[in-house]
Protein backbone atom coordinates (compact mmCIF):
# COMPACT_ATOMS: atom_id res chain seq x y z
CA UNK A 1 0.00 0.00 0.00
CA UNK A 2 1.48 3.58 -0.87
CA UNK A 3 1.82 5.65 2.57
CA UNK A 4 1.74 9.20 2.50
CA UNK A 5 4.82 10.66 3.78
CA UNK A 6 5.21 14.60 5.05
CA UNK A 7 8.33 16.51 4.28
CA UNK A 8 9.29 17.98 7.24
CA UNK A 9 11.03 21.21 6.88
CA UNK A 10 10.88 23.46 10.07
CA UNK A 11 14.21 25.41 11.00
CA UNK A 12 13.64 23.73 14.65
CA UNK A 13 12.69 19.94 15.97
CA UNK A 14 9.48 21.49 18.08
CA UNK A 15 8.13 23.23 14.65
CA UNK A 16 8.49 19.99 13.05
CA UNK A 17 6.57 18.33 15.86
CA UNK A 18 3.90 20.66 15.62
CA UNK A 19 3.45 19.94 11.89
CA UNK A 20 3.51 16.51 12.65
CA UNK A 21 0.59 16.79 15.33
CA UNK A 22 -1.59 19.12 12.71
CA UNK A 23 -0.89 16.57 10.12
CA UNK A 24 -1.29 13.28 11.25
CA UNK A 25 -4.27 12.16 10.85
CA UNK A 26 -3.58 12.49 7.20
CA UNK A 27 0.07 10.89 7.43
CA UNK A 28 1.64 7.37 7.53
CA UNK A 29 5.28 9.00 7.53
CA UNK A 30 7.67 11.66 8.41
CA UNK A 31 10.41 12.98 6.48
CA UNK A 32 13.12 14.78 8.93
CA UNK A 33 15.14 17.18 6.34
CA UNK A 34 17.78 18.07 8.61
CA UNK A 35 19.42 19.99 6.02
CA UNK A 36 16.75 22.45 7.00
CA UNK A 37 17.59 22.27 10.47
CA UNK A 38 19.70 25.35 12.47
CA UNK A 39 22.95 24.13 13.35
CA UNK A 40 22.04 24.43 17.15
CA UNK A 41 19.19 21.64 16.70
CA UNK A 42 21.09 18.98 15.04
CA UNK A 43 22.15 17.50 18.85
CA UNK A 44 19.06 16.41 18.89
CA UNK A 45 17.91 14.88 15.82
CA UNK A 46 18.74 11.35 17.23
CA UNK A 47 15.72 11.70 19.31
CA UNK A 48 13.32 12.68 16.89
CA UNK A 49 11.69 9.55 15.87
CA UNK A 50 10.67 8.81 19.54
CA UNK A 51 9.01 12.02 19.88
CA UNK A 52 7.62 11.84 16.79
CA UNK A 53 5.99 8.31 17.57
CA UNK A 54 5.20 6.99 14.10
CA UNK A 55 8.25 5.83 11.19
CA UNK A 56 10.73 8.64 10.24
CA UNK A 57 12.74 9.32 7.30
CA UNK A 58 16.47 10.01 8.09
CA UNK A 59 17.81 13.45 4.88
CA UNK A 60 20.16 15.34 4.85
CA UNK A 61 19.97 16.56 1.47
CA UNK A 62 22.53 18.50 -0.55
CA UNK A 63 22.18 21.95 -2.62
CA UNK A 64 22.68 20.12 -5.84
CA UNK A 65 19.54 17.51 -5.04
CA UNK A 66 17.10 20.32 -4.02
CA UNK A 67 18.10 21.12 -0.52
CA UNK A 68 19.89 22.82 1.59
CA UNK A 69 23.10 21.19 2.81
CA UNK A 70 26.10 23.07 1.32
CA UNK A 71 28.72 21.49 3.91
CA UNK A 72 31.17 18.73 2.47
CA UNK A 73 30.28 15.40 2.08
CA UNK A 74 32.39 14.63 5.01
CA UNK A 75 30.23 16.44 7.28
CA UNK A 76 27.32 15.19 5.82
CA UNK A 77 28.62 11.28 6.74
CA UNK A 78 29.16 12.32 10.34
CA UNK A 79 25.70 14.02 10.42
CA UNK A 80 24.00 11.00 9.05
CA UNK A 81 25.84 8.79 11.45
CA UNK A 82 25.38 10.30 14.71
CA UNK A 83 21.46 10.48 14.19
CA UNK A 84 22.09 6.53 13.29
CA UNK A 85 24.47 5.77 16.38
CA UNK A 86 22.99 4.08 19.58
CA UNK A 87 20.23 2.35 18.43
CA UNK A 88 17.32 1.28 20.33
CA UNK A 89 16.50 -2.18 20.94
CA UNK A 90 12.89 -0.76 20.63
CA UNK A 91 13.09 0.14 16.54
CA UNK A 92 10.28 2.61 17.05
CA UNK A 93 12.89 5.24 18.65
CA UNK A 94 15.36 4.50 15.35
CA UNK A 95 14.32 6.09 12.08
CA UNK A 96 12.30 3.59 10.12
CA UNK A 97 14.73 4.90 6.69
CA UNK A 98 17.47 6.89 5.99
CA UNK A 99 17.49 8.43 2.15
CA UNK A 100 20.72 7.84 0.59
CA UNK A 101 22.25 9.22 -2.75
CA UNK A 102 22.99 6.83 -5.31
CA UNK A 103 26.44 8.51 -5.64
CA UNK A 104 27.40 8.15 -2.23
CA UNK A 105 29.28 5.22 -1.36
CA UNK A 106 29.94 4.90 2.45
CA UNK A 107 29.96 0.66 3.51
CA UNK A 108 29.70 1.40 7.21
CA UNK A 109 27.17 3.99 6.90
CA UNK A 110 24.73 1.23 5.23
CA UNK A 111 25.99 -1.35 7.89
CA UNK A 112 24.93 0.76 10.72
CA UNK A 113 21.65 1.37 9.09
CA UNK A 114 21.30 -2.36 8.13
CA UNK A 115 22.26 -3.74 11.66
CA UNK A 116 19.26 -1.49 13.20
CA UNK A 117 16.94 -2.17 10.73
CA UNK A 118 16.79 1.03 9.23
CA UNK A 119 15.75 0.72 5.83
CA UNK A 120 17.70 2.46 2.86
CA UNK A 121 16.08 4.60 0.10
CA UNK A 122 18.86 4.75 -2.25
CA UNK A 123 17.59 8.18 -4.45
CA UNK A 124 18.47 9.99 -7.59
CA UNK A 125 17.05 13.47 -8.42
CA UNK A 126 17.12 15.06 -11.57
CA UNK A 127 16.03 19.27 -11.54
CA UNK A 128 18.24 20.72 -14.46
CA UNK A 129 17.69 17.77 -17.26
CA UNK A 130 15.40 15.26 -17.36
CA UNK A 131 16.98 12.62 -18.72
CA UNK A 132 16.54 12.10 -22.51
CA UNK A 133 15.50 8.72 -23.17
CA UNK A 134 13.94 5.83 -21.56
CA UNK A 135 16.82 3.15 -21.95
CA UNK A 136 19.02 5.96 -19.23
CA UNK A 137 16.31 6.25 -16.91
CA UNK A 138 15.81 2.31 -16.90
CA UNK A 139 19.84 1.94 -16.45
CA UNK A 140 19.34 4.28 -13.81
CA UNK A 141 16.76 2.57 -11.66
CA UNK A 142 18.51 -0.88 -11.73
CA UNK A 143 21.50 0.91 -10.67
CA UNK A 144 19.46 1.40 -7.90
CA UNK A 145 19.00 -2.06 -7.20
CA UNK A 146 21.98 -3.28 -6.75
CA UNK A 147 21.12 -4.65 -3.29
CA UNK A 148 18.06 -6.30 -2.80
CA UNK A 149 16.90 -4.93 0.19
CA UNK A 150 17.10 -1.11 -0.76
CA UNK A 151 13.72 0.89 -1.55
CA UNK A 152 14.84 2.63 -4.98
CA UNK A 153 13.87 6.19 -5.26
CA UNK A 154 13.96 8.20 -8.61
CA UNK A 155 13.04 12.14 -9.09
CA UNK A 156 12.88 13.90 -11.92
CA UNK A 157 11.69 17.43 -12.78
CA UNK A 158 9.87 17.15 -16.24
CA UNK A 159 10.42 19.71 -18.90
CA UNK A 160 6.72 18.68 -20.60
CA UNK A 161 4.39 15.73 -20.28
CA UNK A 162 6.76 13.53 -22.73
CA UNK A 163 9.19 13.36 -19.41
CA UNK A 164 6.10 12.28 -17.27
CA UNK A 165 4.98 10.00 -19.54
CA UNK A 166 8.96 8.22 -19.14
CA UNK A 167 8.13 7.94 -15.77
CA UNK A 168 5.17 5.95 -16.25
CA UNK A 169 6.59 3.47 -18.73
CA UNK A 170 9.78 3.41 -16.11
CA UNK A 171 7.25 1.95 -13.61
CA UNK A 172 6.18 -0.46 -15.75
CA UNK A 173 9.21 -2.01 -16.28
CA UNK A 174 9.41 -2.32 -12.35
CA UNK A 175 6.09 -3.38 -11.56
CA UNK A 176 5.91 -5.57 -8.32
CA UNK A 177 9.18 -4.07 -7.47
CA UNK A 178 9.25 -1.90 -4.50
CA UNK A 179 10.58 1.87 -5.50
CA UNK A 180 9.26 5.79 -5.34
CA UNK A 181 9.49 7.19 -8.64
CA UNK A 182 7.59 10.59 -8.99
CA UNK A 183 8.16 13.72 -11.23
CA UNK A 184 8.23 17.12 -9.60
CA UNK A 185 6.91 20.77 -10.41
CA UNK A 186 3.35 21.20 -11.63
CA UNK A 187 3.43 19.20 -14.61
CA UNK A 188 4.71 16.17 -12.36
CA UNK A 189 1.70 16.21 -9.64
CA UNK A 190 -0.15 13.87 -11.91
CA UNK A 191 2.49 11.33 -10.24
CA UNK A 192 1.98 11.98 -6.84
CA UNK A 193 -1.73 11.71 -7.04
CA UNK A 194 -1.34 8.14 -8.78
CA UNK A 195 1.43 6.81 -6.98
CA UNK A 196 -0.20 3.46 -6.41
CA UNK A 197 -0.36 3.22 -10.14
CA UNK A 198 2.99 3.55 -10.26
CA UNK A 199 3.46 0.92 -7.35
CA UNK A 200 5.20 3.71 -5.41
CA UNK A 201 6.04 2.77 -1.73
CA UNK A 202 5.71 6.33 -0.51
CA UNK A 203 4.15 9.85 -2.16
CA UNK A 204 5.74 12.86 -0.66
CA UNK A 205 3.43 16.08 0.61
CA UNK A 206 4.62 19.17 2.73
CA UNK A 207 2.78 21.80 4.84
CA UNK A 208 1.47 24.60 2.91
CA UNK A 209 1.02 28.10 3.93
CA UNK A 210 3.49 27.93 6.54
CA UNK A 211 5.80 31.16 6.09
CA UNK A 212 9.05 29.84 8.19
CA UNK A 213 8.73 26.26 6.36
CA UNK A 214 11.19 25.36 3.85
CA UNK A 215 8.45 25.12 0.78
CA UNK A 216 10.30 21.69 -0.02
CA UNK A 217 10.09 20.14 -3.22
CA UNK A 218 8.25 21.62 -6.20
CA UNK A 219 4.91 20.07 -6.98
CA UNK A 220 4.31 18.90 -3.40
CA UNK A 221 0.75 18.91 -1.84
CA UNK A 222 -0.33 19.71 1.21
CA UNK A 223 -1.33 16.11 3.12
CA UNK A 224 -5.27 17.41 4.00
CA UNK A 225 -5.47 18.55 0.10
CA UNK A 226 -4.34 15.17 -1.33
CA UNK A 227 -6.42 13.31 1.26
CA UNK A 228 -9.51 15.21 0.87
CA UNK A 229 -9.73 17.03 -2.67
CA UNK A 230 -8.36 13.86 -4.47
CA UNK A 231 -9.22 11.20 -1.93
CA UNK A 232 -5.80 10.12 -1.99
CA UNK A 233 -6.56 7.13 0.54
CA UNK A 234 -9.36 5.64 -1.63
CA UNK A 235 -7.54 5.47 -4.89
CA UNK A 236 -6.37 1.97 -6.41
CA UNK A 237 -4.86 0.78 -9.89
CA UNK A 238 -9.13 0.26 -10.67
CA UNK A 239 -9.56 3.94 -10.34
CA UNK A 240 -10.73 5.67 -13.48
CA UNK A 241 -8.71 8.81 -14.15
CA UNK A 242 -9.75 12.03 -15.63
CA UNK A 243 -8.23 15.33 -16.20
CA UNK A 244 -7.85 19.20 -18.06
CA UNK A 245 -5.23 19.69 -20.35
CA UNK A 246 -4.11 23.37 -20.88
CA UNK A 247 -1.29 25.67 -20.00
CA UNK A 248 -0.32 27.07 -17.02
CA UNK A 249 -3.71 25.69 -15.38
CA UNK A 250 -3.36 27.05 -12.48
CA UNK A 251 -6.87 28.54 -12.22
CA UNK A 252 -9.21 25.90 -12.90
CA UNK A 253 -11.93 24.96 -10.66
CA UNK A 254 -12.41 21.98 -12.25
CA UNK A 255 -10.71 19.40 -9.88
CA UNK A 256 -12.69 20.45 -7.07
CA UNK A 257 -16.17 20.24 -9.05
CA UNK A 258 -15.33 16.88 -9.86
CA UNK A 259 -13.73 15.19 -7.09
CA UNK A 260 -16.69 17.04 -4.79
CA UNK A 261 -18.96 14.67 -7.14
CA UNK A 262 -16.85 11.76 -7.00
CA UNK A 263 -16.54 11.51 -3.42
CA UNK A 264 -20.60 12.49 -2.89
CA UNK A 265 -21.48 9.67 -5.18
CA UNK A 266 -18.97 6.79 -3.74
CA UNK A 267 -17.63 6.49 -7.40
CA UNK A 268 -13.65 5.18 -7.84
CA UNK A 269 -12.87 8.44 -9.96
CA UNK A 270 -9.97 11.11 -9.86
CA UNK A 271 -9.78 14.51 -11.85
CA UNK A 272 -6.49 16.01 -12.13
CA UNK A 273 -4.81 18.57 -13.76
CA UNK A 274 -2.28 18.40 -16.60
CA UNK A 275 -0.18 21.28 -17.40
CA UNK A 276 0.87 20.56 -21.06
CA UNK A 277 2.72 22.87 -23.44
CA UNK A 278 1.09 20.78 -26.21
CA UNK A 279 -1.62 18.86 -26.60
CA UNK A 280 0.44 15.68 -28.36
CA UNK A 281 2.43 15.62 -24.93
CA UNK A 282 -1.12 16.02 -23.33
CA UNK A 283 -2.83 13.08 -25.41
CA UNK A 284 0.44 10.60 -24.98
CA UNK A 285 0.50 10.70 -21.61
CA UNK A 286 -3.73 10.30 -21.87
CA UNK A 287 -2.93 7.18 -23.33
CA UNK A 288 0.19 5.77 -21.42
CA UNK A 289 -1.64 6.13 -17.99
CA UNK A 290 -4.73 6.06 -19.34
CA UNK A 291 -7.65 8.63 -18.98
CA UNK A 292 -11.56 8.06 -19.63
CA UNK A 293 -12.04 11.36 -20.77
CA UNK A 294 -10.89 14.88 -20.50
CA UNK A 295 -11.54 18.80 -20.15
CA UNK A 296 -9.95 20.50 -22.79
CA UNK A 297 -9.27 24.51 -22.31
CA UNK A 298 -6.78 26.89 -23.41
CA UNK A 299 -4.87 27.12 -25.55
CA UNK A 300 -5.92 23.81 -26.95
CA UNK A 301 -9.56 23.59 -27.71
CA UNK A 302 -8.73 23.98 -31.70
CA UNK A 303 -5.41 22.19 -31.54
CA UNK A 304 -6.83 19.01 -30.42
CA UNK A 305 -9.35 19.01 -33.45
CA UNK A 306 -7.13 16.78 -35.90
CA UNK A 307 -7.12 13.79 -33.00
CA UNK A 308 -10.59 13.52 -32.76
CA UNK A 309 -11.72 9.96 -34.28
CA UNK A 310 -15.24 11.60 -34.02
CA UNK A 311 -17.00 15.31 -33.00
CA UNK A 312 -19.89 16.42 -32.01
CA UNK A 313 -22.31 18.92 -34.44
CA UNK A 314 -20.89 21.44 -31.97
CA UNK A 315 -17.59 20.97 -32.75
CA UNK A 316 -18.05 21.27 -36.24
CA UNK A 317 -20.09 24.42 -36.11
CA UNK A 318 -18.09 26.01 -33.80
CA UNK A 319 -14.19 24.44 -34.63
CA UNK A 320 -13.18 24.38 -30.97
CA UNK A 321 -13.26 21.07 -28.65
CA UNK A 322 -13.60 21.65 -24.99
CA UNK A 323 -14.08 18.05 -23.58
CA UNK A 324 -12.73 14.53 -25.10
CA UNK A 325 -14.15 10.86 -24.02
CA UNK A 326 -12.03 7.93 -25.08
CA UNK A 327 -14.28 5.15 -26.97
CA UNK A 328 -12.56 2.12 -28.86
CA UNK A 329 -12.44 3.87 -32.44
CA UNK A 330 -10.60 6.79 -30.27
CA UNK A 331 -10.92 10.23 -29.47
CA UNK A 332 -14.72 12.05 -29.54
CA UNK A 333 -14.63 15.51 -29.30
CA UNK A 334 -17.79 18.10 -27.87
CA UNK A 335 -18.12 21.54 -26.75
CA UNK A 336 -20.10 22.48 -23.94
CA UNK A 337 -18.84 25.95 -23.82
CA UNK A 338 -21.41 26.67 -26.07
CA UNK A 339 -24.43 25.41 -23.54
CA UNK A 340 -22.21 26.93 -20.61
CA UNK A 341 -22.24 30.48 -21.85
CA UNK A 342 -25.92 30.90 -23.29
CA UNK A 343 -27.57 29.50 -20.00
CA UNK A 344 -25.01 32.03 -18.15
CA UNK A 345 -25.87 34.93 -20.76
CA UNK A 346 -29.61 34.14 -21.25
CA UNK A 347 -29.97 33.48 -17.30
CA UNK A 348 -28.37 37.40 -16.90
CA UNK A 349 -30.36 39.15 -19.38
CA UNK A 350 -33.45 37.22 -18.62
CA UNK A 351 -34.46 37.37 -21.81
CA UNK A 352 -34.84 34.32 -24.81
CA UNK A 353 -32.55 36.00 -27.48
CA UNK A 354 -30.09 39.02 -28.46
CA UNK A 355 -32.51 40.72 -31.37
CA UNK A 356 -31.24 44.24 -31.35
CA UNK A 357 -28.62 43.68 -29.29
CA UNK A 358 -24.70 44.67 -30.40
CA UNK A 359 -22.09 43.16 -28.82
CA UNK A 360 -17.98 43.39 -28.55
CA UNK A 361 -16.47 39.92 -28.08
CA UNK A 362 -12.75 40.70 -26.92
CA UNK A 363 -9.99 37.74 -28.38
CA UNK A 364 -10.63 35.30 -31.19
CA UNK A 365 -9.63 31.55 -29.68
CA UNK A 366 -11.43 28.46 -28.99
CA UNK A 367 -13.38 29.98 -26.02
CA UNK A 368 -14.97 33.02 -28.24
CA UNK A 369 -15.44 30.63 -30.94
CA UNK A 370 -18.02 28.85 -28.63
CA UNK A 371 -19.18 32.40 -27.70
CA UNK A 372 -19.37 33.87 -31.82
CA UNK A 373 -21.56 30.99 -32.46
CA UNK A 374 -24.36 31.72 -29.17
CA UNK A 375 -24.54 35.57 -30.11
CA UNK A 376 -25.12 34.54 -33.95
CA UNK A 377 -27.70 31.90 -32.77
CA UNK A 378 -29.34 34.37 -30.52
CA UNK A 379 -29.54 36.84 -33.13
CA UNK A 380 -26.93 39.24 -31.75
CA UNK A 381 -24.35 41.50 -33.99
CA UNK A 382 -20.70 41.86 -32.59
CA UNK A 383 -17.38 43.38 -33.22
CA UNK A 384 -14.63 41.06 -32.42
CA UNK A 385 -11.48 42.31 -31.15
CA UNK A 386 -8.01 40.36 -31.20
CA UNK A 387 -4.56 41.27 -31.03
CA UNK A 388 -3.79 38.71 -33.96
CA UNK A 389 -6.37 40.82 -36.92
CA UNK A 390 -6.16 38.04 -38.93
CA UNK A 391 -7.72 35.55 -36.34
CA UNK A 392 -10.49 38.31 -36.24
CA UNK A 393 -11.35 38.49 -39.48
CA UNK A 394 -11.10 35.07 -40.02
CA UNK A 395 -13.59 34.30 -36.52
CA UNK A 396 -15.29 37.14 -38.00
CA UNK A 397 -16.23 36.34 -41.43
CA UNK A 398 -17.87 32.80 -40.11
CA UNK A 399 -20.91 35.22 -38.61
CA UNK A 400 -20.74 37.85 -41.03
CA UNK A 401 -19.49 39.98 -37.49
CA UNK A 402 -17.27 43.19 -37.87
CA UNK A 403 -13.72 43.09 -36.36
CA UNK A 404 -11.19 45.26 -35.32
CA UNK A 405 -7.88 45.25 -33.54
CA UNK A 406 -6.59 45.91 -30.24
CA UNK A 407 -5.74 49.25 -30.28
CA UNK A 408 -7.43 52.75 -30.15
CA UNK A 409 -9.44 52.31 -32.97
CA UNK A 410 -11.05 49.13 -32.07
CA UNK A 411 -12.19 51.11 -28.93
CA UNK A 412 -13.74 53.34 -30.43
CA UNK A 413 -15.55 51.04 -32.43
CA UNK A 414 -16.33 49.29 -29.68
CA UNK A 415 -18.41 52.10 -28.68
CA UNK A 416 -20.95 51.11 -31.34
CA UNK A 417 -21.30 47.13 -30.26
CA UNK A 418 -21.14 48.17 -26.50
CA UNK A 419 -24.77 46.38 -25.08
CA UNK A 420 -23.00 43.71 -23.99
CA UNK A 421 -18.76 43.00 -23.71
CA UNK A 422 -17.78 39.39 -23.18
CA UNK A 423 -14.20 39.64 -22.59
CA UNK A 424 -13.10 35.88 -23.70
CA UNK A 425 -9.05 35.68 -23.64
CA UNK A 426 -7.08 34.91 -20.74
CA UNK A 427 -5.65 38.26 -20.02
CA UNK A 428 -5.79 38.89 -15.97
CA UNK A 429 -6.33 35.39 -15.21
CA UNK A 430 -3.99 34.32 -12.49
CA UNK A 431 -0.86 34.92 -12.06
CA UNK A 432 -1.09 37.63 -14.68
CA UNK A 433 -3.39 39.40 -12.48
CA UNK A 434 -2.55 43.24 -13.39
CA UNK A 435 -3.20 42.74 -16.97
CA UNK A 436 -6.16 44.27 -18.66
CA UNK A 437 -7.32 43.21 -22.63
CA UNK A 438 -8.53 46.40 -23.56
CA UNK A 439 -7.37 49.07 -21.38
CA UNK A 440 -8.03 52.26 -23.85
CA UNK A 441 -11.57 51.70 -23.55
CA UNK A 442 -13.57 53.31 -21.29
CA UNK A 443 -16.65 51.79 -19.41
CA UNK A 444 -19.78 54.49 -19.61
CA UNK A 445 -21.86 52.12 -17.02
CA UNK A 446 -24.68 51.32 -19.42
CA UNK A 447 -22.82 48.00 -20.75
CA UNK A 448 -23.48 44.40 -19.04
CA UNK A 449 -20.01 42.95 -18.93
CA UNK A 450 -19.09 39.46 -18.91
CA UNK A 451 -15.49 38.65 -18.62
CA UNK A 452 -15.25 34.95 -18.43
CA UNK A 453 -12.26 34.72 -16.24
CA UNK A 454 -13.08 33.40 -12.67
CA UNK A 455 -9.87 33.45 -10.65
CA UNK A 456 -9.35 35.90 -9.30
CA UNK A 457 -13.30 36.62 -8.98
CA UNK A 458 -12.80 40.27 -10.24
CA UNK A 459 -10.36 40.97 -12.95
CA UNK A 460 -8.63 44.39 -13.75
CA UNK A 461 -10.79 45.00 -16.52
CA UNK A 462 -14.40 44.17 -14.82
CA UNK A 463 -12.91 46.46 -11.66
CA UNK A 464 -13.25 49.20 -14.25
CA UNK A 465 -16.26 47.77 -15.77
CA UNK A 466 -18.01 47.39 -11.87
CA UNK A 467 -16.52 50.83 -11.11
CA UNK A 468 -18.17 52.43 -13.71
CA UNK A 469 -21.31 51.21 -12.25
CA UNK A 470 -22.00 48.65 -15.11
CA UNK A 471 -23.66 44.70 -14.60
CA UNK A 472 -20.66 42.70 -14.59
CA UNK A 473 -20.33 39.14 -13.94
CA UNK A 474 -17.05 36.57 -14.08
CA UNK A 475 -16.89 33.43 -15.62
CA UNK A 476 -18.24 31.48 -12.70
CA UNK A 477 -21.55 30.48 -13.61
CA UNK A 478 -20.12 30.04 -17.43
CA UNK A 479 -18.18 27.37 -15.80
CA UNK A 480 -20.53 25.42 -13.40
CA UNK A 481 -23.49 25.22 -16.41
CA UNK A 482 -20.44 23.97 -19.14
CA UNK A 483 -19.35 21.60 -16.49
CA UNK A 484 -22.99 20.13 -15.82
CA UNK A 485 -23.10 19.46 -19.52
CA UNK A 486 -19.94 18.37 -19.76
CA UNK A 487 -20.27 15.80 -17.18
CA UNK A 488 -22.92 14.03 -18.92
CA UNK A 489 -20.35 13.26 -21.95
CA UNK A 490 -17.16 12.28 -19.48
CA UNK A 491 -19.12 9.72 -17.23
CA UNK A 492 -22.41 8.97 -19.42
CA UNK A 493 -24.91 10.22 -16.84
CA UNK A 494 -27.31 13.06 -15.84
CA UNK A 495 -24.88 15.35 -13.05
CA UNK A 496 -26.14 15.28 -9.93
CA UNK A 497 -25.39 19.14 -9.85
CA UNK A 498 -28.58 21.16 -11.18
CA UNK A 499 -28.35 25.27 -12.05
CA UNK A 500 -30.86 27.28 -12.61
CA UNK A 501 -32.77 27.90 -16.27
């Protein structure tokens, strides 16, 4: 069974104690990082496990493997030794592990370890270069094994989802064997959450929000939100796995919409995010762990169009893809943008259509694709407004719409089609919060804006829109009604979520 372990990385023994104690009904293990340790503390990391009172990892981890020991091997040896000296009949007072390098090479350092039972994770970590092909990274982990009784541990931090997807196919090779292989950073999370896919002995989380904490390694959750958003404890190699692909993804609300389902209904599902640059890397990795279906949002909702085996009417009409389900032929594509943003639009306006009604639709992807084709269906006119001109003529000429650029002209004209903005890039979604898509123009408080950004709640641009005393609304409800529908496609059911007509 894969235990949850917590990183422990307090500047003091009694802060790490304390994490420990808010943490552990979550935990199964402790990591000790001692390289996080002040000097004056280190006398007493022999006692920790004892006061700990459940299994301890024993690291003391170097600058060049992501920590913060910059003292000579040498030191490092004696360090490791002393917290191994004087063993306790009881093994509960010894560390349960001690995480060794696969490039150190110290006999009597393992001996000690071995004689008390302490267990040895014999690691590698990779942060500058992920290792380029899958016949190193396999050399690599049965380097590892080279005695029988070690737990092999392997790192990596992933330049895209092609570097993920090696870890995966690495675990393969080593199924049944005992190891922790993960990938770090954002794009490697996928790997923590699924660690007992990967037959992982361990998955590694850390305390978050904790200001004097060492943030420890990148990608890390925080024990309560792997236990409880992605019900880390009920997950098996049955679970059915789906996921959003897009780039940087680090404002969805998706996860929690779906795993709040999942764990309401009792059903062995996961959601999860994957940050992918592309959406090959994206649909690879899909298929090497692999996923039921999938949320698809920027910037690849027209991207993904040439791997669809099959796609809805929707699709066609509108030529963006927001949600994929795997079938046997492969690939079907939908879009439930579409039905996401007319039940938000129609449900503002309380009205049935957009007759005499002139709208400005700022940016020209696969989101205000969805959102050109509802206006035209409605019955609305609309300028469309892009950085890229060409995109907006070409969006443009699909709805016989007017378009313009970014600049001081297109606000002006703007001025005509100003009943209702819909603001559908991702300019001011987080982090890029201080960004606005169309600063020059200025809000006269008659328009209803819709920007369909939702984190943060309030973007620079509807500030000024709110400011200026207008209706303005964020891209919340857009999301819960395209999510509804698009539930219905991923797991072939009616969602148990209901919105309002």
């Amino acid at each position: 069974m894969t235990k949850i372990c917590l990183c422990l990385t307090g500047k003091t023994i009694k802060r790490d104690l304390e994490i420990i104690d808010k943490y552990r009904a979550y935990i199964d293990v402790a990591e000790l990082r001692v390289d996080c340790l002040d000097d004056d503390e280190l006398d007493s990391v022999r006692r920790f496990p004892e006061l700990a009172g459940l299994p301890v990892i024993l690291t003391v981890r170097r600058k060049v493997d992501g920590g913060n020991f910059i003292r000579g091997e040498s030191a490092r040896i004696v360090l490791l030794s002393k917290a191994l000296a004087f063993a306790h009949p009881d093994a509960r007072r010894n560390f349960a592990y001690v995480d060794i390098e696969d490039d150190l090479d110290v006999p009597s350092l393992e001996e000690v370890a071995r004689a008390f039972k302490t267990r040895i994770i014999r690691s590698f970590h990779c942060f500058d270069d992920c290792p380029s092909d899958i016949p190193f990274l396999l050399s690599r982990m049965k380097s590892l094994y080279h005695v029988g009784d070690e737990v092999a541990k392997m790192a990596i931090m992933p330049k895209t989802l092609d570097d993920v997807c090696k870890i995966f196919e690495v675990s393969k090779e080593f199924k049944g064997r005992e190891k922790i292989i993960l990938a770090m950073g954002d794009r490697g999370q996928c790997t923590r959450i699924l660690a007992k896919k990967l037959g992982s002995t361990l998955t590694y989380t850390v305390a978050k929000n904790e200001d004097d904490l060492h943030p420890g390694a990148p990608g890390q959750f925080d024990p309560i939100e792997l236990c409880e958003m992605f019900r880390f404890r009920e997950l098996n190699e049955e679970t059915t796995v789906f996921g959003i692909s897009g780039y940087p993804l680090q404002a969805t609300g998706s996860p929690p919409f779906y795993n709040g389902i999942f764990a309401r209904e009792k059903m062995n599902n996961v959601y999860i995010r994957f940050p992918s640059d592309t959406i090959e890397s994206f649909l690879k990795l899909a298929d090497t762990i692999p996923l039921a279906g999938a949320s698809v949002t920027v910037p690849h909702k027209e991207s993904v169009l040439p791997y669809l085996h099959s796609s809805s009417d929707e699709v066609k009409s509108v030529g963006a893809c927001n949600t994929i389900v795997r079938t046997q032929e492969g690939w079907s594509g939908y879009n439930t943008d579409t039905q996401g943003f007319q039940g938000s639009l129609l449900h503002l306006l309380r009205t049935k259509n957009l007759r005499w009604k002139k709208c400005t639709i700022i940016g020209a992807g696969g989101a205000s694709r969805a959102i050109c084709s509802v206006v035209s269906r409605l019955n609305g006119k609309a300028l469309i407004l892009n950085r890229d001109v060409y995109r907006a003529k070409q969006l443009a000429s699909r709805y016989k719409f007017e378009y313009a650029s970014l600049d001081e002209k297109g606000a002006r004209q703007a001025k005509s089609f100003s009943d209702i903005i819909i603001q559908t890039s991702s300019v001011g979604m987080e982090p890029a919060i201080d960004r606005d898509p169309l600063p020059l123009y200025q809000f006269s408080g008659k328009e209803v804006v819709i920007d369909i950004v939702y984190k943060p709640s309030k973007t620079k641009f509807l500030q000024r829109a709110i400011a200026a005393g207008c209706v303005a609304i964020n891209g919340e409800d857009m999301l819960l009604r395209q999510a509804v529908a698009q539930y219905r496609y991923l797991l072939g059911a009616q969602c148990p979520v209901h919105v309002d007509p």
